[in-house]
PDB file of N, CA and C in Angstrom:
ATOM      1  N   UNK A   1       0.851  -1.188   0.000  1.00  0.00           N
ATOM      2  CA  UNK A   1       0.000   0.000   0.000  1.00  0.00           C
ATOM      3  C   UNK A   1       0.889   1.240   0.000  1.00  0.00           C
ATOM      4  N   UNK A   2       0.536   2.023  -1.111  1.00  0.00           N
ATOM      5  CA  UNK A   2       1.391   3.722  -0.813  1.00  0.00           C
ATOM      6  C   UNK A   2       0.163   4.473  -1.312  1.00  0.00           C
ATOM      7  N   UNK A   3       0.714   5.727  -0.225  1.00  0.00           N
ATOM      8  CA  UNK A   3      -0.422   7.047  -0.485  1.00  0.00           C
ATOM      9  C   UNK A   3       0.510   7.823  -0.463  1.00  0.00           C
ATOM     10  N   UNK A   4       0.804   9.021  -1.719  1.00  0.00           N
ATOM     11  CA  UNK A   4       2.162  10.191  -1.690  1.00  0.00           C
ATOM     12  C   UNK A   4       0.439  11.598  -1.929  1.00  0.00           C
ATOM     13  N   UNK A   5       0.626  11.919  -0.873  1.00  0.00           N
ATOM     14  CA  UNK A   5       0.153  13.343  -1.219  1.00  0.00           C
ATOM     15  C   UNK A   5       1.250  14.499  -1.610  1.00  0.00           C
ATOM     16  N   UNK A   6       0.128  15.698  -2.053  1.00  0.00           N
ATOM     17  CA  UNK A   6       0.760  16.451  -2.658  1.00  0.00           C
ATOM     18  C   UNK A   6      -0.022  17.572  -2.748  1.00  0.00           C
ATOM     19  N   UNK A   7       0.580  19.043  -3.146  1.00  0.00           N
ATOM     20  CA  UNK A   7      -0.598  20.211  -3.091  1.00  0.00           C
ATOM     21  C   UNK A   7       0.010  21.162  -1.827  1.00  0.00           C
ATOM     22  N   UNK A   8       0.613  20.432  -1.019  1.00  0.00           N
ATOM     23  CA  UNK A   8       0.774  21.605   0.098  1.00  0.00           C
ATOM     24  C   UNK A   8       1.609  23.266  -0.035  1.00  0.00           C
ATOM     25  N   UNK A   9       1.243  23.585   0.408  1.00  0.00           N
ATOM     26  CA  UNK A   9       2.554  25.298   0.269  1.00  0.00           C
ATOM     27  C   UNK A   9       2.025  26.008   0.826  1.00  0.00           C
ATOM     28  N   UNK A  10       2.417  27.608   0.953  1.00  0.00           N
ATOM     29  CA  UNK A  10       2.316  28.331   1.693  1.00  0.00           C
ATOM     30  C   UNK A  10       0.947  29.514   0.820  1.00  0.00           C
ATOM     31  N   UNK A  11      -0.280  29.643   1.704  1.00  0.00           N
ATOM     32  CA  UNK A  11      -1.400  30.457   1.178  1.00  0.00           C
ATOM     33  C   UNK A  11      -1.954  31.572   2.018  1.00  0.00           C
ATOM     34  N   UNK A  12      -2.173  32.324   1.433  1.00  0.00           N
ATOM     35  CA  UNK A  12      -2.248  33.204   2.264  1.00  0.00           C
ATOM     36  C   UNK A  12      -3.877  33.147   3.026  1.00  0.00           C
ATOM     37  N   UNK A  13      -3.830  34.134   4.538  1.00  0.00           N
ATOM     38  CA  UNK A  13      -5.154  33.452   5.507  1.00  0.00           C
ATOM     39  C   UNK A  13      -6.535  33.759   4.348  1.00  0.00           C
ATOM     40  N   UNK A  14      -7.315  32.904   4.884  1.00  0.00           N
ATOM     41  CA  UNK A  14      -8.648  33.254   3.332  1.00  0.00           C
ATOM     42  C   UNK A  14      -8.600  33.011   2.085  1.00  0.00           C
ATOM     43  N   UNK A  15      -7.372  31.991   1.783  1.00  0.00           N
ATOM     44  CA  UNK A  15      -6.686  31.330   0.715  1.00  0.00           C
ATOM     45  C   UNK A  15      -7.494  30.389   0.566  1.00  0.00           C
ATOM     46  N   UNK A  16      -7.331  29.907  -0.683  1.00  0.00           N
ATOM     47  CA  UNK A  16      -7.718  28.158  -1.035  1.00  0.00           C
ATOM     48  C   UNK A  16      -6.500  27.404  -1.440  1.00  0.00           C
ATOM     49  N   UNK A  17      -6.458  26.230  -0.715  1.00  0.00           N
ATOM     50  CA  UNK A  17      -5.954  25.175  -1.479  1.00  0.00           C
ATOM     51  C   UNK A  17      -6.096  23.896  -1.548  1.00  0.00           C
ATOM     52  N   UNK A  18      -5.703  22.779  -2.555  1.00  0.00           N
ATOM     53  CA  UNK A  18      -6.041  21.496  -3.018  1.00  0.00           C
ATOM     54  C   UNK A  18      -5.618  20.571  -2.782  1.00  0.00           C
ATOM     55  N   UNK A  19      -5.290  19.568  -1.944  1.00  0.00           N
ATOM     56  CA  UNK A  19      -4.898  18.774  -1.646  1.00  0.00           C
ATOM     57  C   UNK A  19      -5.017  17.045  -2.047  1.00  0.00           C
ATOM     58  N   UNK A  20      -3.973  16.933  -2.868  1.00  0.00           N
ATOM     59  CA  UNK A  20      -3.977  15.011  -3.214  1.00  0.00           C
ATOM     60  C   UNK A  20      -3.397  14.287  -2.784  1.00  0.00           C
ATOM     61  N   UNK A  21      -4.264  13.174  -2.624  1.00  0.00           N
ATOM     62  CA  UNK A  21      -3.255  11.598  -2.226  1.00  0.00           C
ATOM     63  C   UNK A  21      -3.738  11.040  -3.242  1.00  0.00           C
ATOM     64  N   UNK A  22      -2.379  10.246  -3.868  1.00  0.00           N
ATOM     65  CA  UNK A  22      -2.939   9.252  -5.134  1.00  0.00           C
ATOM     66  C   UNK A  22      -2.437   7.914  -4.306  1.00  0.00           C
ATOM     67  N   UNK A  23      -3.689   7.166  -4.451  1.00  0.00           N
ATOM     68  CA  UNK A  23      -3.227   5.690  -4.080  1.00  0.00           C
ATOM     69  C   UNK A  23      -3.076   4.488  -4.309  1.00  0.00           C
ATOM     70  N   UNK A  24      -2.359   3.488  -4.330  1.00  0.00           N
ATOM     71  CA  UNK A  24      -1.840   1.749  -4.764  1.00  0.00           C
ATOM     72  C   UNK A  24      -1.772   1.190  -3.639  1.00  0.00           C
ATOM     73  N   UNK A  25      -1.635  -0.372  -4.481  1.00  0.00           N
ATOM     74  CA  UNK A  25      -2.220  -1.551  -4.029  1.00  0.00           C
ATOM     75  C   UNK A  25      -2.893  -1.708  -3.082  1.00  0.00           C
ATOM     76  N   UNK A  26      -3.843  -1.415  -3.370  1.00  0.00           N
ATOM     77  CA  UNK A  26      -5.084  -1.771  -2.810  1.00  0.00           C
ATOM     78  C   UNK A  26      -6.279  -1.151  -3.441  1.00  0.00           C
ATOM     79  N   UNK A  27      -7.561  -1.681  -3.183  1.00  0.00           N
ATOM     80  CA  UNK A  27      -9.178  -1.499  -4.267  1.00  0.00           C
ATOM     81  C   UNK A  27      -9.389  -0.181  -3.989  1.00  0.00           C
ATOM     82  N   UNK A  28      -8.616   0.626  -4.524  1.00  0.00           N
ATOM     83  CA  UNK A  28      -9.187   2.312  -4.136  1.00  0.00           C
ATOM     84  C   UNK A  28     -10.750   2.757  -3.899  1.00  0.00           C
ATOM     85  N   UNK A  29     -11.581   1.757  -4.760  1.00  0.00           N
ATOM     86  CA  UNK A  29     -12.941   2.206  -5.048  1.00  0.00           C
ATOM     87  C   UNK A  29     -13.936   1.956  -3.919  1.00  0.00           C
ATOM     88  N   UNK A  30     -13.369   0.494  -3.450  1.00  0.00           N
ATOM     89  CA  UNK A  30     -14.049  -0.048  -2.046  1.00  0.00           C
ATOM     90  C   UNK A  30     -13.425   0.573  -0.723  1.00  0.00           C
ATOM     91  N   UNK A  31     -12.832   1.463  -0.798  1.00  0.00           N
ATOM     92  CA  UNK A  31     -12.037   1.546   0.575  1.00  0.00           C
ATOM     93  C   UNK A  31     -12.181   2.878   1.419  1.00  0.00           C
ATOM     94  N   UNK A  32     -12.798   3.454   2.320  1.00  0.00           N
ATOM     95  CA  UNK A  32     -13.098   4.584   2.982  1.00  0.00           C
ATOM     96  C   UNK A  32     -11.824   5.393   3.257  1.00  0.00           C
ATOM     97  N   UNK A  33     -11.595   6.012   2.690  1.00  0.00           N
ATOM     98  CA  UNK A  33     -10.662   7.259   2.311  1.00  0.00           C
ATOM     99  C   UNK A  33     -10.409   8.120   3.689  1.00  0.00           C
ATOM    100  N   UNK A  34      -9.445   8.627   4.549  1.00  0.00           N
ATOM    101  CA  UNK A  34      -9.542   9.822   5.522  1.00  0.00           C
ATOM    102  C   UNK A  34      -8.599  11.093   5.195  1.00  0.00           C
ATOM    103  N   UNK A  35      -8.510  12.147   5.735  1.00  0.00           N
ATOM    104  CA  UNK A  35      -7.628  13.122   5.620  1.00  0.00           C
ATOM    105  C   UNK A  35      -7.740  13.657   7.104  1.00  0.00           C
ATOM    106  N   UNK A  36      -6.388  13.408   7.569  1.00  0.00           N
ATOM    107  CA  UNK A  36      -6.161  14.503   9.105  1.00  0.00           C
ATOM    108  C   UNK A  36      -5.044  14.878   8.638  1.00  0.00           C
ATOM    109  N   UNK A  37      -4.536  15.869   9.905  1.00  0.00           N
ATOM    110  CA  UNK A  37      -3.685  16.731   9.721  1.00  0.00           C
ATOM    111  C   UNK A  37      -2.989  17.254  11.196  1.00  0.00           C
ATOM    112  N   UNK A  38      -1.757  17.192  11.221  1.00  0.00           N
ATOM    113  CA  UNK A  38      -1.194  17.152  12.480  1.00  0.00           C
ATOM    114  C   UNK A  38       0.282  18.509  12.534  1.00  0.00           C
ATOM    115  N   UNK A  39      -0.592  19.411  13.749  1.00  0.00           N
ATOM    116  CA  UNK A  39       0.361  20.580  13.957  1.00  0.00           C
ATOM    117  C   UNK A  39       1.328  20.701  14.754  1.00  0.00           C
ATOM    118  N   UNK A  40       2.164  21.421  14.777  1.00  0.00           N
ATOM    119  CA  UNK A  40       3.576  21.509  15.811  1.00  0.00           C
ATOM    120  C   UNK A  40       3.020  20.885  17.282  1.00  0.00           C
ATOM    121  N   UNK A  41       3.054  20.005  17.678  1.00  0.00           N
ATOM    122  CA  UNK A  41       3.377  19.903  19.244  1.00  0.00           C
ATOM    123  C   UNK A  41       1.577  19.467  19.909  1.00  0.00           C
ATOM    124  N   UNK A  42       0.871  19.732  18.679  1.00  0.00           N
ATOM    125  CA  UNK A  42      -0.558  19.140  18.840  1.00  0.00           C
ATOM    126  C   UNK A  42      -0.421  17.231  18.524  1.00  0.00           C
ATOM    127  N   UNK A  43      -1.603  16.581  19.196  1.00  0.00           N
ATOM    128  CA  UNK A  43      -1.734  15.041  18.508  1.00  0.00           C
ATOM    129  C   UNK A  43      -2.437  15.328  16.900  1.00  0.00           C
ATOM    130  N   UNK A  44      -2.567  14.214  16.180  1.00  0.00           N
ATOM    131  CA  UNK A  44      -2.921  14.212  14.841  1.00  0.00           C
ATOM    132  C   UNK A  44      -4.305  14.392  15.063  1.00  0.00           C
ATOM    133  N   UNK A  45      -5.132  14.880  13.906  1.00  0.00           N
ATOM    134  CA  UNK A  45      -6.745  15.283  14.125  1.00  0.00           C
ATOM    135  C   UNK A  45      -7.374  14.708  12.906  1.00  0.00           C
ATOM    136  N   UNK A  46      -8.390  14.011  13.176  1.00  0.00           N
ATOM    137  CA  UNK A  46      -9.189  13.818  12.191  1.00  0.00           C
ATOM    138  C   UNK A  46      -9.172  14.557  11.104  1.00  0.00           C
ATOM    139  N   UNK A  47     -10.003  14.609  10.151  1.00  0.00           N
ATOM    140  CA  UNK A  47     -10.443  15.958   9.470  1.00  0.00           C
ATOM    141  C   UNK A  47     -12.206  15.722   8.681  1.00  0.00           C
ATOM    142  N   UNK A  48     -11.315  14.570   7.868  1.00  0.00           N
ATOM    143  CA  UNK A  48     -12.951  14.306   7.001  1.00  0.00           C
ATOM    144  C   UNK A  48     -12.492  12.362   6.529  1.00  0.00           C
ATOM    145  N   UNK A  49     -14.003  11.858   6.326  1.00  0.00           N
ATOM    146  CA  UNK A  49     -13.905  10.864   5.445  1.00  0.00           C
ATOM    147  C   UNK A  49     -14.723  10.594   4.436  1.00  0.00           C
ATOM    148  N   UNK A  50     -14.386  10.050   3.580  1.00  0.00           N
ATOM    149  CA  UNK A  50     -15.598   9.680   2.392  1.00  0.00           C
ATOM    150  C   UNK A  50     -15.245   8.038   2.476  1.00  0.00           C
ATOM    151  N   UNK A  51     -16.403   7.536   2.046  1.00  0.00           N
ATOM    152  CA  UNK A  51     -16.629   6.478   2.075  1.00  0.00           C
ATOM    153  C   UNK A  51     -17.011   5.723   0.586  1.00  0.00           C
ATOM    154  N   UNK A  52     -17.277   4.537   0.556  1.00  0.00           N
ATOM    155  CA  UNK A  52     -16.298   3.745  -0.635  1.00  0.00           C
ATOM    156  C   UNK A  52     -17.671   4.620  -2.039  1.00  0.00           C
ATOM    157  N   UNK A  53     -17.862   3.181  -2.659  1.00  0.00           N
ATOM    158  CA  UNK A  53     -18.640   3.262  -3.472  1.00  0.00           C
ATOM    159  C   UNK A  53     -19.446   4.255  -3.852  1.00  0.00           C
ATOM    160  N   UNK A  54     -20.482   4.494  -2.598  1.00  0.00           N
ATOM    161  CA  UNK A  54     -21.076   5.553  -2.232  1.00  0.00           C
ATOM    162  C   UNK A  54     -20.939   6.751  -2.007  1.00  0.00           C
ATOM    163  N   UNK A  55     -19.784   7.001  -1.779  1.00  0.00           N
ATOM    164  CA  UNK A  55     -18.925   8.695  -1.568  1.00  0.00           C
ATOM    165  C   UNK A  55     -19.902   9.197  -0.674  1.00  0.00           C
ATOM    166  N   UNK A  56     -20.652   8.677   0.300  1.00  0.00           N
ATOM    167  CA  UNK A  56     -21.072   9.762   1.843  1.00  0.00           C
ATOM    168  C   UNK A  56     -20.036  10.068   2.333  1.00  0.00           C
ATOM    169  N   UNK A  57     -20.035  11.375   3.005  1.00  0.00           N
ATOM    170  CA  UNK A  57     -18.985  12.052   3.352  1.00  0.00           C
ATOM    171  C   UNK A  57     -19.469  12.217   5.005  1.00  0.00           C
ATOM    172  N   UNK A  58     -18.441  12.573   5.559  1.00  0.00           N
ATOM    173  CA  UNK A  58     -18.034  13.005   7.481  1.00  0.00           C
ATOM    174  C   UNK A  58     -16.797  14.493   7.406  1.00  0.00           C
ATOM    175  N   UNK A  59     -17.491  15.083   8.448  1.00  0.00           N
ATOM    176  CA  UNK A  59     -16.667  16.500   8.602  1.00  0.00           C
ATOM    177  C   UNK A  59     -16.304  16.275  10.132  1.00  0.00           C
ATOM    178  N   UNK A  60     -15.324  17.091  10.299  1.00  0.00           N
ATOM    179  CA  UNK A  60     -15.103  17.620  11.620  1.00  0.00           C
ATOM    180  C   UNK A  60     -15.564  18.210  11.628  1.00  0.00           C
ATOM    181  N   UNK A  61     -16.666  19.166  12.718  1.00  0.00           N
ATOM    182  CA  UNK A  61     -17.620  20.290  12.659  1.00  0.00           C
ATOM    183  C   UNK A  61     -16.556  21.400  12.209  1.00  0.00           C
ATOM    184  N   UNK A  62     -15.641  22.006  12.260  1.00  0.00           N
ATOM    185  CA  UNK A  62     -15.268  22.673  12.522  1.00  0.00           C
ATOM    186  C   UNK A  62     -14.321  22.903  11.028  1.00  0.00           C
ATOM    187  N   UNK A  63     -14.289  22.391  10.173  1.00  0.00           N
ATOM    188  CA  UNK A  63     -13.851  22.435   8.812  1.00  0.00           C
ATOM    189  C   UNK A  63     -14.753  22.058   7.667  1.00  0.00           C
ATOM    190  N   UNK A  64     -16.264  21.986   8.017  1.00  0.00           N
ATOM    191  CA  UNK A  64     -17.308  21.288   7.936  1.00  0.00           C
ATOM    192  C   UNK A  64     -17.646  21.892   6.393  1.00  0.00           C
ATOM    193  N   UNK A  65     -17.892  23.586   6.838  1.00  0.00           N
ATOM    194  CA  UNK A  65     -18.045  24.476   5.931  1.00  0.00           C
ATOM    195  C   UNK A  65     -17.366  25.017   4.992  1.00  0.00           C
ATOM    196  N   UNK A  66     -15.816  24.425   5.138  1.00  0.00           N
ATOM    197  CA  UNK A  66     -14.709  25.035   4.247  1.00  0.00           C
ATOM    198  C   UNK A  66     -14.173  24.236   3.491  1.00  0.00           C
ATOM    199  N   UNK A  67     -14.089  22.666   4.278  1.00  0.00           N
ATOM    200  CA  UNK A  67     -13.348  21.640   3.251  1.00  0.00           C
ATOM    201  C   UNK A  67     -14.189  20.970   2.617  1.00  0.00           C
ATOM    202  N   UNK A  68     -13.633  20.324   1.349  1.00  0.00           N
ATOM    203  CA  UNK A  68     -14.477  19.285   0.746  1.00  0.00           C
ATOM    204  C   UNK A  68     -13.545  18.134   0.372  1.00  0.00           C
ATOM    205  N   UNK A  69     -14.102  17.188   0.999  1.00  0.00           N
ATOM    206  CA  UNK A  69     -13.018  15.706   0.217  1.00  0.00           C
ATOM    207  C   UNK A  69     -13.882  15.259  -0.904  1.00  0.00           C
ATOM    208  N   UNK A  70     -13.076  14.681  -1.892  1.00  0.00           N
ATOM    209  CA  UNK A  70     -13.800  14.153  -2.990  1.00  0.00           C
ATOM    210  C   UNK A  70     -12.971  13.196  -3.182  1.00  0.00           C
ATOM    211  N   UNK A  71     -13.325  12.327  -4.135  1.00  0.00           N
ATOM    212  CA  UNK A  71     -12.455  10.986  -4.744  1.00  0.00           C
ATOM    213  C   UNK A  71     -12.870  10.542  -6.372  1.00  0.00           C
ATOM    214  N   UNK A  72     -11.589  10.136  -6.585  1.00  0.00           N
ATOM    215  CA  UNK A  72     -11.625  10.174  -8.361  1.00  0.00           C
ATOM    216  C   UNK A  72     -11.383   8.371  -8.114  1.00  0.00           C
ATOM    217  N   UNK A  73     -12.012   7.424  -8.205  1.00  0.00           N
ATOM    218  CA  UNK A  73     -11.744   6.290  -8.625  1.00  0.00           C
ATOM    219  C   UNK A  73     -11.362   5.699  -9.702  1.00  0.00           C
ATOM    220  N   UNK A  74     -11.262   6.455 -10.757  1.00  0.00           N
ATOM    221  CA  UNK A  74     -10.575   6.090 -11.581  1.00  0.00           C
ATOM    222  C   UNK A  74      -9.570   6.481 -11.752  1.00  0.00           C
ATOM    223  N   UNK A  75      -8.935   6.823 -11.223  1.00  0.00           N
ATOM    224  CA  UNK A  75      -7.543   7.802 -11.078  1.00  0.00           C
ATOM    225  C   UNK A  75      -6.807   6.995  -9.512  1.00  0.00           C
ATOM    226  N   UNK A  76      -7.698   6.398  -8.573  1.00  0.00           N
ATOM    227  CA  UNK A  76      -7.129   6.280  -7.657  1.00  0.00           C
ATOM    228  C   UNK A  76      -6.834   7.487  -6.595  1.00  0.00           C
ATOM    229  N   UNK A  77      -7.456   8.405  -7.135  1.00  0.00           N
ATOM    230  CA  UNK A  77      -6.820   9.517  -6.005  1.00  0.00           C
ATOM    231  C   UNK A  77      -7.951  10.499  -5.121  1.00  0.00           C
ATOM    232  N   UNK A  78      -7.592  11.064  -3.636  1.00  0.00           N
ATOM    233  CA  UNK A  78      -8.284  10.946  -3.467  1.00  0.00           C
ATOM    234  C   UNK A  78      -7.658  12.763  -2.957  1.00  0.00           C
ATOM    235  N   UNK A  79      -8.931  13.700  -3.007  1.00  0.00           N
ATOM    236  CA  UNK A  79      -8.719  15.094  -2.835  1.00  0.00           C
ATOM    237  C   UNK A  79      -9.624  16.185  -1.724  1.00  0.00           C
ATOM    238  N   UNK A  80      -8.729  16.754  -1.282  1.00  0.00           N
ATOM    239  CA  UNK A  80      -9.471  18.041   0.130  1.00  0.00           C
ATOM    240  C   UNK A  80      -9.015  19.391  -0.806  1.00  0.00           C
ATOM    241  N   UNK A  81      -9.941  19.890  -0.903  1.00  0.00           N
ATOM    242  CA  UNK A  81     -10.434  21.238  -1.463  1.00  0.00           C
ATOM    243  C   UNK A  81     -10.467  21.965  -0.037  1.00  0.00           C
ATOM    244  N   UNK A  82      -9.497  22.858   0.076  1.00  0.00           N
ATOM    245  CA  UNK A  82      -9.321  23.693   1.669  1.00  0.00           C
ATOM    246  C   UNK A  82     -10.201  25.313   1.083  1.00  0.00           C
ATOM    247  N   UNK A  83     -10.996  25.729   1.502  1.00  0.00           N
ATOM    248  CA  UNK A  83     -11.449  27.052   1.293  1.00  0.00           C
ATOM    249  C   UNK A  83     -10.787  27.853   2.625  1.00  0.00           C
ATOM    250  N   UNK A  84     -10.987  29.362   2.395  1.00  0.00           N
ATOM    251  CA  UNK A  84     -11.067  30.095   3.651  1.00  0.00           C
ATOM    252  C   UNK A  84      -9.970  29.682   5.014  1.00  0.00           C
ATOM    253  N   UNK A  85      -8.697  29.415   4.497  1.00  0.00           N
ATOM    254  CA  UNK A  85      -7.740  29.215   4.964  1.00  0.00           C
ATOM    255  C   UNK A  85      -7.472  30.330   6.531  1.00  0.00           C
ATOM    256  N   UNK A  86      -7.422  29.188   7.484  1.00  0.00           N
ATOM    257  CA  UNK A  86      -7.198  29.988   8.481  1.00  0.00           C
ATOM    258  C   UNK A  86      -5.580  30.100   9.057  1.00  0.00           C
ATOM    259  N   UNK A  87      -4.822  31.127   9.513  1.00  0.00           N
ATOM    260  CA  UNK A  87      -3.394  30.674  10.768  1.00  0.00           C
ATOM    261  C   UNK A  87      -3.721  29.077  11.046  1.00  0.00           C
ATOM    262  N   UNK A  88      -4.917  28.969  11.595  1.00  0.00           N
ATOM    263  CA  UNK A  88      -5.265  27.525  12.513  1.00  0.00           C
ATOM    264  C   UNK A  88      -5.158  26.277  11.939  1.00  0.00           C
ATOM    265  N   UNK A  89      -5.384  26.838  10.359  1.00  0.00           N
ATOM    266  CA  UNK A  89      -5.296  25.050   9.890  1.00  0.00           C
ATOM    267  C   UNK A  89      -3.974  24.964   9.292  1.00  0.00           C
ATOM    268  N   UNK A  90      -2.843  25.695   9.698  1.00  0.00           N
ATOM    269  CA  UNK A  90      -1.544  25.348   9.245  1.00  0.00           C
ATOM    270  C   UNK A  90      -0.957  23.923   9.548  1.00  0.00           C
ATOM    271  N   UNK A  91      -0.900  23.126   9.533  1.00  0.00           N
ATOM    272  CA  UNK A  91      -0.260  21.967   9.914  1.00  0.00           C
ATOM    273  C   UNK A  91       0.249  20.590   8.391  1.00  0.00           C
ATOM    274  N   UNK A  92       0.423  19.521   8.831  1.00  0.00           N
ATOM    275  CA  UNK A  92       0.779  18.578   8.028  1.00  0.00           C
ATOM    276  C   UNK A  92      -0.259  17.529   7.903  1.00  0.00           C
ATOM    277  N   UNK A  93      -0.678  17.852   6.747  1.00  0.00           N
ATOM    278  CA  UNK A  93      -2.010  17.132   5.981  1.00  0.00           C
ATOM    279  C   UNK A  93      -1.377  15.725   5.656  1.00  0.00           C
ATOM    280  N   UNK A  94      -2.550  14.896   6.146  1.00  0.00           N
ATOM    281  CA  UNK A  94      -1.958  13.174   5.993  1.00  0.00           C
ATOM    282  C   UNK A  94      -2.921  12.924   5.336  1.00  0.00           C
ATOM    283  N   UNK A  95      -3.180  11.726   4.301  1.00  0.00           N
ATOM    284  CA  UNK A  95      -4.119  10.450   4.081  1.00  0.00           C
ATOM    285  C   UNK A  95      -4.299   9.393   4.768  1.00  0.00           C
ATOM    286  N   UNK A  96      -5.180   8.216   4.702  1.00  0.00           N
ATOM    287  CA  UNK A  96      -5.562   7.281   5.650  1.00  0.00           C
ATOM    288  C   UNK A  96      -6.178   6.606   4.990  1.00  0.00           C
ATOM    289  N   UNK A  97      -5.649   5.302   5.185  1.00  0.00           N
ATOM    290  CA  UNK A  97      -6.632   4.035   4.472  1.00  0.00           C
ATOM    291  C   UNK A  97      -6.212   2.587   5.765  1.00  0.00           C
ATOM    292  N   UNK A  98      -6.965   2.134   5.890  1.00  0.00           N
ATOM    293  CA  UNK A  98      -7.253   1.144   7.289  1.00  0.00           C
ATOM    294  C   UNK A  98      -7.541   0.059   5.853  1.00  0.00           C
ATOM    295  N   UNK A  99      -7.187  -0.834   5.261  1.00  0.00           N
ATOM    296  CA  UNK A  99      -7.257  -1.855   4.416  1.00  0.00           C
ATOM    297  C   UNK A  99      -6.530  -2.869   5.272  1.00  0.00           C
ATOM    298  N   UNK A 100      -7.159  -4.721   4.790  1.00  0.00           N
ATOM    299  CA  UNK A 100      -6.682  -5.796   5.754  1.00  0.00           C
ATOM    300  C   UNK A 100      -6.397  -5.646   6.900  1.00  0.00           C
ATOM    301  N   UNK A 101      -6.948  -4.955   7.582  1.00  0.00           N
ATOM    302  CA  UNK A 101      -7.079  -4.510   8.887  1.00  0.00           C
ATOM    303  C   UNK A 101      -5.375  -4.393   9.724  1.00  0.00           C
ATOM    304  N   UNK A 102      -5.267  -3.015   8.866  1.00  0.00           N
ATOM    305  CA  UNK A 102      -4.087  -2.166   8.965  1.00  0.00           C
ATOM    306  C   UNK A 102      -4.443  -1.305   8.107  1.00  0.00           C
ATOM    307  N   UNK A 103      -3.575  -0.064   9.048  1.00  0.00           N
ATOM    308  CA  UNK A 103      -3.842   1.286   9.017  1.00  0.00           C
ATOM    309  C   UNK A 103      -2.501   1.464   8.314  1.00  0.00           C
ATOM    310  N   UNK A 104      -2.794   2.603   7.596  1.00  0.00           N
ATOM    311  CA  UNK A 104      -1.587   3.242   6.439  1.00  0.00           C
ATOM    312  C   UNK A 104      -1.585   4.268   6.307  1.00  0.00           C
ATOM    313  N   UNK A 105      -0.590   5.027   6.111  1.00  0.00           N
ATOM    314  CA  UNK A 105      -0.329   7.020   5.797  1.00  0.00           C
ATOM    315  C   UNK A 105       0.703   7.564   5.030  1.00  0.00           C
ATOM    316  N   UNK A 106       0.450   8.203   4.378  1.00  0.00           N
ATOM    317  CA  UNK A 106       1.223   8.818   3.472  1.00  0.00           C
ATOM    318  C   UNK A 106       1.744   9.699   4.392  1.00  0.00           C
ATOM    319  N   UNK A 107       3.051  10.766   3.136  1.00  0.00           N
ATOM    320  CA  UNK A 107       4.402  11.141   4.079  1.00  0.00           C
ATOM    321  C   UNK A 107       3.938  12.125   4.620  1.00  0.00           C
ATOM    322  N   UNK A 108       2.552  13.199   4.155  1.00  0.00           N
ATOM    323  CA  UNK A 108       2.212  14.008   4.555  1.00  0.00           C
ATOM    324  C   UNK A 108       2.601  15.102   4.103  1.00  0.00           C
ATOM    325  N   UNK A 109       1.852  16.386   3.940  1.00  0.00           N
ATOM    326  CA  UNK A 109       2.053  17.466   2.902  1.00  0.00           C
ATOM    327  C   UNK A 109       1.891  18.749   3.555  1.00  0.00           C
ATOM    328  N   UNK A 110       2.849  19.676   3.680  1.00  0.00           N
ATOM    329  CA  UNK A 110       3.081  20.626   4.627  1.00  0.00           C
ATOM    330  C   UNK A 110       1.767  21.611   4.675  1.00  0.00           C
ATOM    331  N   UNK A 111       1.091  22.186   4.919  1.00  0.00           N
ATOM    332  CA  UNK A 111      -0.053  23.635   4.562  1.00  0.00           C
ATOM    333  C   UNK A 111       0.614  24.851   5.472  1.00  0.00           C
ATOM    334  N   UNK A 112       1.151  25.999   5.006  1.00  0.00           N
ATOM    335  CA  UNK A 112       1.285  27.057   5.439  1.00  0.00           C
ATOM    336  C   UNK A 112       0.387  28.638   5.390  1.00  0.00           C
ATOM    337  N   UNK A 113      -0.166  28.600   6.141  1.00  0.00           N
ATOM    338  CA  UNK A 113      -1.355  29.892   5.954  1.00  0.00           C
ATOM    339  C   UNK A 113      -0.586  31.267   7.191  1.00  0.00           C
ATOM    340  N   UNK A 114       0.131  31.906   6.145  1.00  0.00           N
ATOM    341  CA  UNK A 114      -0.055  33.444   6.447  1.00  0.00           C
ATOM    342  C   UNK A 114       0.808  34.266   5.081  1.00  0.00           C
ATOM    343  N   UNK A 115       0.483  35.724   5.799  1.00  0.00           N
ATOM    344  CA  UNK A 115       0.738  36.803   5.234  1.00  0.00           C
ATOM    345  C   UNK A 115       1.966  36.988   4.714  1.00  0.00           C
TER     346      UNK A 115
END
C-alpha cells in the first residue's frame, strides 16, 4: 500500500488550497478514504472521510463548511479542497486508508497559511 500526497505550500489566511493523495495496491474504489492533519506539538486530528462506493462524506464540525473531500476512482486519487484558509489550519495534511485490517499514511504534505 502507498499514499504520496501532494498540493501543500504556503497560502495566504482566506486562501484556497487542493490537496492530493494518489493511491496503490489496494481497491481504491471499495475503501473509505480519511484526511487529518497534524500541527507543531498538537496530537494528529481527524479531518474528514468519504466512504467507498457511495462517496457519503463526514466532517469535523469545525472544517465542515470550508473543506471538501472528494475521490476520483478512476484515477485512484483521493482530494481536500481547503477554502477560507485559516493561521489555525496550518499543519501537516496526511491520508488514511485502514485496508486488511491495517492502518496506512502517506508522508504528509506541509499547509502554510499566512501573510
Amino acid at each position: 500500500v502507498q499514499l504520496v500526497e501532494s498540493g501543500g505550500g504556503l497560502v495566504q489566511p482566506w486562501g484556497s488550497l487542493t490537496l492530493s493523495c494518489v493511491a496503490s495496491g489496494f481497491t481504491f474504489s471499495t475503501a473509505a478514504m480519511k484526511w487529518y492533519r497534524q500541527a507543531p506539538g498538537k496530537e494528529r486530528e481527524w479531518l474528514a472521510t468519504i466512504r467507498d462506493v457511495a462517496g457519503n462524506t463526514l466532517y469535523l464540525p469545525s472544517v465542515k463548511d470550508r473543506f471538501i473531500i472528494s475521490r476520483d476512482n478512476a484515477k485512484n486519487t483521493l482530494t481536500l479542497q481547503m477554502n477560507n484558509l485559516e493561521p489555525g489550519d496550518a499543519a501537516v495534511y496526511f491520508c488514511n486508508v485502514w485496508t486488511s485490517g491495517l492502518g496506512y499514511w502517506g508522508q504528509g504534505t506541509q499547509v502554510t497559511v499566512s501573510s
